[in-house]
Protein backbone atom coordinates (compact mmCIF):
# COMPACT_ATOMS: atom_id res chain seq x y z
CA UNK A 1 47.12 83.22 137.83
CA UNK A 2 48.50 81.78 134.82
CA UNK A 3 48.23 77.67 133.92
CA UNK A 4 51.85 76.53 134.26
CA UNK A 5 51.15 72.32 134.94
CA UNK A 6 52.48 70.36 132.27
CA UNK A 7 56.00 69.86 130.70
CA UNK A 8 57.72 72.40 128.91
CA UNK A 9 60.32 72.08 125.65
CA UNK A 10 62.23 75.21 126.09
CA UNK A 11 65.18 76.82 124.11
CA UNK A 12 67.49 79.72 125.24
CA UNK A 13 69.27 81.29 122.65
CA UNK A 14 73.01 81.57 124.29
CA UNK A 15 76.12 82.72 122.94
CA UNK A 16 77.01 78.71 122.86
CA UNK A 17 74.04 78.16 120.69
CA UNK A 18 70.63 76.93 121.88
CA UNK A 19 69.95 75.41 124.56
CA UNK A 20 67.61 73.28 124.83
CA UNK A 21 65.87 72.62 128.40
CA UNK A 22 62.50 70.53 129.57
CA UNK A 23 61.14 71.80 132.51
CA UNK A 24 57.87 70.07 134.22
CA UNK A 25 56.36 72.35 136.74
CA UNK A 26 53.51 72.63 138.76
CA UNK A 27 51.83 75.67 140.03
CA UNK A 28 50.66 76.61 143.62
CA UNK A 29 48.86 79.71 143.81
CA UNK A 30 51.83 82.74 143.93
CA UNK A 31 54.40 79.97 143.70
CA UNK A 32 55.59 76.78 141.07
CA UNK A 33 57.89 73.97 141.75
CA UNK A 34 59.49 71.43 139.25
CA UNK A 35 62.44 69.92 137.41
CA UNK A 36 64.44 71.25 134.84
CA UNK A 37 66.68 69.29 132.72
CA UNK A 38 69.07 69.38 129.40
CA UNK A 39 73.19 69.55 128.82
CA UNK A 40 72.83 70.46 132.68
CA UNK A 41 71.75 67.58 133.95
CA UNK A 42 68.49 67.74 136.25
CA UNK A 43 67.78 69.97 138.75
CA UNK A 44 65.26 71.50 141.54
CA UNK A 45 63.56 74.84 140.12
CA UNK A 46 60.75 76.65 142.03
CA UNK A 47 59.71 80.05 141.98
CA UNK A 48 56.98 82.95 142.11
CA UNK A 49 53.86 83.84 139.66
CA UNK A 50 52.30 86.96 139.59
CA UNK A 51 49.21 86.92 136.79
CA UNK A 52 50.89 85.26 133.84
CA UNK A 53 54.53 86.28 134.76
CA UNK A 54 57.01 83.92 135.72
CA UNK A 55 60.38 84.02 137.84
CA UNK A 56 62.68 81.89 139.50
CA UNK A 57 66.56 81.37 139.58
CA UNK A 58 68.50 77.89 138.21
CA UNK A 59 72.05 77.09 139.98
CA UNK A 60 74.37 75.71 137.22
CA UNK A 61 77.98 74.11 137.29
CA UNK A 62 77.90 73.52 133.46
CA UNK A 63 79.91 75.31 131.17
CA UNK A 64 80.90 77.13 134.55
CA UNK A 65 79.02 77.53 138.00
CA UNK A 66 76.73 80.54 138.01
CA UNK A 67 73.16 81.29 139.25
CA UNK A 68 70.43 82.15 136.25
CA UNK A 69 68.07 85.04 137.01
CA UNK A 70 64.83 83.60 135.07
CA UNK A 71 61.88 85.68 133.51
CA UNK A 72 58.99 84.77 131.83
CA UNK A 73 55.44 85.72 130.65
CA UNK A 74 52.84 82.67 129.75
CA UNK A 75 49.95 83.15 126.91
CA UNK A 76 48.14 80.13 126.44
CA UNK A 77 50.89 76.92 125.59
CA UNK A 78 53.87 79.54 125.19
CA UNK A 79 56.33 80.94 127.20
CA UNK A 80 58.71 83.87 126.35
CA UNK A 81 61.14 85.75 128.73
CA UNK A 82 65.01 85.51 129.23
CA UNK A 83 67.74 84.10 131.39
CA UNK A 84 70.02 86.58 133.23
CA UNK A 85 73.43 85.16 133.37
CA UNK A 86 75.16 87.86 135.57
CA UNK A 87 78.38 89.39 133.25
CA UNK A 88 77.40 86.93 130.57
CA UNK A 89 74.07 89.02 129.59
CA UNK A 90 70.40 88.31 129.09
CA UNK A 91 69.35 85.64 126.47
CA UNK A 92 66.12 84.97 125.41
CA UNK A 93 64.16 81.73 126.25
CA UNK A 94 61.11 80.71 124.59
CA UNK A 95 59.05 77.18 124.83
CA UNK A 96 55.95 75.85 124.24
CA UNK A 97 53.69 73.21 126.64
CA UNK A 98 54.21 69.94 125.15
């Protein structure tokens, strides 16, 4: 299972320009919980690991209520995946343990 304790400085590249997101988490075996926070506000996440890939879903009432369909894979201190935003897309989100 992939390392994902710590804090992470995160940036998803949106059609509203980057966002930029912290999110501490803390792994449990097949599962992570933690809090994300940025132009959000803070909120809950938790979610699944399998090996070194990530995924988990984010609520959101800012710029407009919607639930985020989250990806990642984690090598080392990085993160890459993207953020499924229903009609809106996919955008990219990258981040680095800080």
């Amino acid at each position: 299972m992939a390392d994902i304790d710590g804090t992470w400085n995160c940036t998803v590249k949106s059609p509203l320009g980057d966002q930029k997101l912290t999110m501490a988490l803390t792994g449990d075996g097949s599962s992570f919980s933690g809090q994300a926070s940025g132009a959000m506000g803070s909120l809950p996440v938790s979610g699944t690991v399998s090996g070194d890939k990530l995924a988990w879903k984010m609520s959101i009432s800012v710029p407009m209520p919607m639930t985020l369909d989250c990806a990642a894979t984690i090598s080392g201190d990085t993160l890459t995946g993207d953020v499924g935003a229903g009609g809106f897309g996919s955008f990219a989100l990258t981040g680095t343990r800080g």
